[in-house]
C-alpha atoms as a PDB file:
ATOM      1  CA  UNK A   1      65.534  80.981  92.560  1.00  0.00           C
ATOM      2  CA  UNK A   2      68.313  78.734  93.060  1.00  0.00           C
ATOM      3  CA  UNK A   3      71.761  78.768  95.611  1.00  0.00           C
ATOM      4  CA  UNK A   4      74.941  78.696  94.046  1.00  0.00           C
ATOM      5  CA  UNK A   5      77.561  78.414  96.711  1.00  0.00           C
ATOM      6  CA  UNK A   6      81.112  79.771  95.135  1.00  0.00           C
ATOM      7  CA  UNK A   7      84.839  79.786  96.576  1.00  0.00           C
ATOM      8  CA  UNK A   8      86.631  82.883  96.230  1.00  0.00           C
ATOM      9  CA  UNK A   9      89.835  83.775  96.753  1.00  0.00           C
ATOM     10  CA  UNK A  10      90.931  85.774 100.245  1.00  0.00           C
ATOM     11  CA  UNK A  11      93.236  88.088  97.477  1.00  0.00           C
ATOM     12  CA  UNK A  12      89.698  89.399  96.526  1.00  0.00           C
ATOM     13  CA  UNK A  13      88.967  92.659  98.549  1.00  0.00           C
ATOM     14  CA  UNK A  14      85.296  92.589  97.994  1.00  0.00           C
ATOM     15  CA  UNK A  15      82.843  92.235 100.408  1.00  0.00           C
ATOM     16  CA  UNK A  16      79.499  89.489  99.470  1.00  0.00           C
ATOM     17  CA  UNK A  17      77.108  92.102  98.536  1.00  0.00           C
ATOM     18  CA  UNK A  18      79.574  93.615  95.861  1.00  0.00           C
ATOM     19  CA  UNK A  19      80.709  90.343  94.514  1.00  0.00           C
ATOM     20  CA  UNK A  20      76.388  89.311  94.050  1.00  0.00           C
ATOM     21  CA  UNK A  21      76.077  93.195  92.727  1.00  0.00           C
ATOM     22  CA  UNK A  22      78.528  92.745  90.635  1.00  0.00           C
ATOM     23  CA  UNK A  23      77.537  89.136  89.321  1.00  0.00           C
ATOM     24  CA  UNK A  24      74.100  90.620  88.828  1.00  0.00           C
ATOM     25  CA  UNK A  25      74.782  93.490  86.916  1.00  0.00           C
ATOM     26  CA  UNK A  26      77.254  91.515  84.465  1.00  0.00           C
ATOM     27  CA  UNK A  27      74.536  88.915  83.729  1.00  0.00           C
ATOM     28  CA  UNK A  28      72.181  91.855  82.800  1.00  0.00           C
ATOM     29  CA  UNK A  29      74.831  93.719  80.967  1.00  0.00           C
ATOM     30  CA  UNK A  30      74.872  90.470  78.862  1.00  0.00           C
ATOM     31  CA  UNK A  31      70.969  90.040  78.460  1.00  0.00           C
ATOM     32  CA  UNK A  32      70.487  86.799  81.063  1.00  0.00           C
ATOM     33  CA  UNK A  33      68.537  88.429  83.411  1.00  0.00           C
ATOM     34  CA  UNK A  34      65.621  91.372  83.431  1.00  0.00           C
ATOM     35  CA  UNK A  35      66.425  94.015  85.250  1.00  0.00           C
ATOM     36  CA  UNK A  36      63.676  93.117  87.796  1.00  0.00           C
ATOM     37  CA  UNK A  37      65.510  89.539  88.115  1.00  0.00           C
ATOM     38  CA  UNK A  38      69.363  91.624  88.445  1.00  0.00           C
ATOM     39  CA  UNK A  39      67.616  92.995  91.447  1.00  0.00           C
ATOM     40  CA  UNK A  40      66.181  90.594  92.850  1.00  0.00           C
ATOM     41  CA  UNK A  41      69.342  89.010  93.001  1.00  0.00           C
ATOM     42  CA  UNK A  42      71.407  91.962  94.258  1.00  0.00           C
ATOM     43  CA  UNK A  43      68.994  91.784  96.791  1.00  0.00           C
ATOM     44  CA  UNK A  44      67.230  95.922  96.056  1.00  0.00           C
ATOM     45  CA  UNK A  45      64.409  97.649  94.507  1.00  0.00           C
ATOM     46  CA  UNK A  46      64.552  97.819  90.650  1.00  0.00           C
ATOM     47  CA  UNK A  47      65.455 101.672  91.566  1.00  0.00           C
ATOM     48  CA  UNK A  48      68.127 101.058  93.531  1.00  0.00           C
ATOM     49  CA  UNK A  49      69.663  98.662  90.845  1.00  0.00           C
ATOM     50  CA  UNK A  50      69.764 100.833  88.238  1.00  0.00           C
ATOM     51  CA  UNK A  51      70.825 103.673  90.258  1.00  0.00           C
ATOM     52  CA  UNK A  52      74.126 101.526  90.865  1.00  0.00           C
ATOM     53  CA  UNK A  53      74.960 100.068  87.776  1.00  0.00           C
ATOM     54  CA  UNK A  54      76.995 103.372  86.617  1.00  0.00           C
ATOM     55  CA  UNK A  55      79.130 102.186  89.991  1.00  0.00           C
ATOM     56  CA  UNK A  56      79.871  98.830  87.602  1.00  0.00           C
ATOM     57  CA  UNK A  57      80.390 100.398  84.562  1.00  0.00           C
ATOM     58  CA  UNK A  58      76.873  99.250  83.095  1.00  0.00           C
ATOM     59  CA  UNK A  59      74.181 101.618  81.270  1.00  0.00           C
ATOM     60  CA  UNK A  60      71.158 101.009  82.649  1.00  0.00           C
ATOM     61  CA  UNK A  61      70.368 101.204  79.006  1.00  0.00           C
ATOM     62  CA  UNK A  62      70.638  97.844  77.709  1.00  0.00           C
ATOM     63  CA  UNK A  63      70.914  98.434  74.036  1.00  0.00           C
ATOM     64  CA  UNK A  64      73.705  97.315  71.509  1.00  0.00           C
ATOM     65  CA  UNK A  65      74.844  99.680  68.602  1.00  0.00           C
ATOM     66  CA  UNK A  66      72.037  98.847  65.778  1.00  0.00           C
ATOM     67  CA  UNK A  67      68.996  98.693  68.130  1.00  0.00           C
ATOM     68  CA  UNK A  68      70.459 102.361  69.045  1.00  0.00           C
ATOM     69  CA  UNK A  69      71.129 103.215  65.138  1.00  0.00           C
ATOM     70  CA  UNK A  70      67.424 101.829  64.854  1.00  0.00           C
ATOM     71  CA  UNK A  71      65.485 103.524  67.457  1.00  0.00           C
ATOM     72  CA  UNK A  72      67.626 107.078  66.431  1.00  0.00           C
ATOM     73  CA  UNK A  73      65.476 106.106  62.688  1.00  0.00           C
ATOM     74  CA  UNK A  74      62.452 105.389  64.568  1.00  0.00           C
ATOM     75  CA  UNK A  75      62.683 109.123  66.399  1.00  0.00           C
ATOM     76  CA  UNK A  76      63.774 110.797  63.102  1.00  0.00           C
ATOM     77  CA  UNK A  77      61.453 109.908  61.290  1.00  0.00           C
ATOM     78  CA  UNK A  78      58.589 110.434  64.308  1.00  0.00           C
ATOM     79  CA  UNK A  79      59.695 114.347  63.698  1.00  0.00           C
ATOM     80  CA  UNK A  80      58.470 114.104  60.578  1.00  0.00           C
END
Protein backbone atom coordinates (compact mmCIF):
# COMPACT_ATOMS: atom_id res chain seq x y z
CA UNK A 1 0.00 0.00 0.00
CA UNK A 2 1.21 3.31 -0.76
CA UNK A 3 1.45 6.99 1.44
CA UNK A 4 -0.27 9.79 0.11
CA UNK A 5 0.53 12.78 2.23
CA UNK A 6 -2.45 15.56 1.67
CA UNK A 7 -2.86 19.33 2.92
CA UNK A 8 -6.06 20.17 4.31
CA UNK A 9 -7.49 23.07 5.26
CA UNK A 10 -7.63 24.14 9.29
CA UNK A 11 -11.61 25.29 8.22
CA UNK A 12 -12.07 21.43 8.09
CA UNK A 13 -13.42 20.20 11.54
CA UNK A 14 -12.53 16.64 11.00
CA UNK A 15 -10.26 14.77 12.82
CA UNK A 16 -7.52 12.15 10.53
CA UNK A 17 -9.37 9.05 11.12
CA UNK A 18 -12.71 10.58 9.70
CA UNK A 19 -11.12 12.31 6.82
CA UNK A 20 -9.22 8.39 5.83
CA UNK A 21 -12.92 6.87 6.80
CA UNK A 22 -14.38 9.00 4.81
CA UNK A 23 -11.86 8.79 1.76
CA UNK A 24 -12.26 5.06 2.11
CA UNK A 25 -15.75 4.66 2.04
CA UNK A 26 -16.18 7.14 -1.06
CA UNK A 27 -13.64 5.12 -3.10
CA UNK A 28 -15.76 1.96 -2.33
CA UNK A 29 -19.00 3.71 -2.85
CA UNK A 30 -17.49 4.27 -6.37
CA UNK A 31 -16.17 0.61 -6.98
CA UNK A 32 -12.08 1.40 -6.53
CA UNK A 33 -11.59 -0.52 -3.69
CA UNK A 34 -13.05 -4.06 -2.12
CA UNK A 35 -14.48 -3.70 0.84
CA UNK A 36 -11.62 -5.69 2.48
CA UNK A 37 -9.14 -2.95 0.85
CA UNK A 38 -11.82 0.22 2.28
CA UNK A 39 -10.84 -1.33 5.53
CA UNK A 40 -7.76 -1.85 5.41
CA UNK A 41 -7.37 1.60 4.72
CA UNK A 42 -9.72 2.99 7.38
CA UNK A 43 -7.54 1.13 9.40
CA UNK A 44 -10.70 -1.75 10.99
CA UNK A 45 -12.02 -5.13 10.58
CA UNK A 46 -14.19 -5.64 7.42
CA UNK A 47 -17.08 -5.64 10.27
CA UNK A 48 -16.39 -2.63 11.63
CA UNK A 49 -16.32 -0.96 8.09
CA UNK A 50 -19.43 -1.84 7.05
CA UNK A 51 -20.99 -1.25 10.29
CA UNK A 52 -19.96 2.55 9.68
CA UNK A 53 -20.64 3.24 6.30
CA UNK A 54 -24.50 4.13 7.12
CA UNK A 55 -22.47 7.00 9.35
CA UNK A 56 -21.23 8.21 5.54
CA UNK A 57 -24.21 7.82 3.82
CA UNK A 58 -22.97 4.54 1.93
CA UNK A 59 -24.99 1.08 1.64
CA UNK A 60 -22.87 -1.43 2.45
CA UNK A 61 -24.66 -2.80 -0.53
CA UNK A 62 -22.71 -1.87 -3.42
CA UNK A 63 -25.15 -2.33 -6.20
CA UNK A 64 -26.41 0.22 -8.91
CA UNK A 65 -30.14 0.24 -10.08
CA UNK A 66 -30.07 -2.66 -12.94
CA UNK A 67 -27.81 -5.15 -11.06
CA UNK A 68 -30.73 -4.57 -8.31
CA UNK A 69 -33.63 -4.77 -11.14
CA UNK A 70 -31.53 -7.98 -12.16
CA UNK A 71 -30.97 -9.86 -9.07
CA UNK A 72 -34.99 -8.91 -8.01
CA UNK A 73 -35.48 -11.29 -11.71
CA UNK A 74 -33.02 -13.69 -10.53
CA UNK A 75 -35.15 -14.16 -6.98
CA UNK A 76 -38.52 -14.07 -8.85
CA UNK A 77 -38.03 -16.34 -10.88
CA UNK A 78 -36.03 -18.73 -8.08
CA UNK A 79 -39.81 -18.79 -6.48
CA UNK A 80 -40.85 -20.38 -9.25
Amino acid sequence: MRTLTITVPDTIELEDREMVMYLASRLYEKSKLSLGQAAEMAGLSKRAFMELLGHYGVSVFNYDESELEEELKNVKNYRK
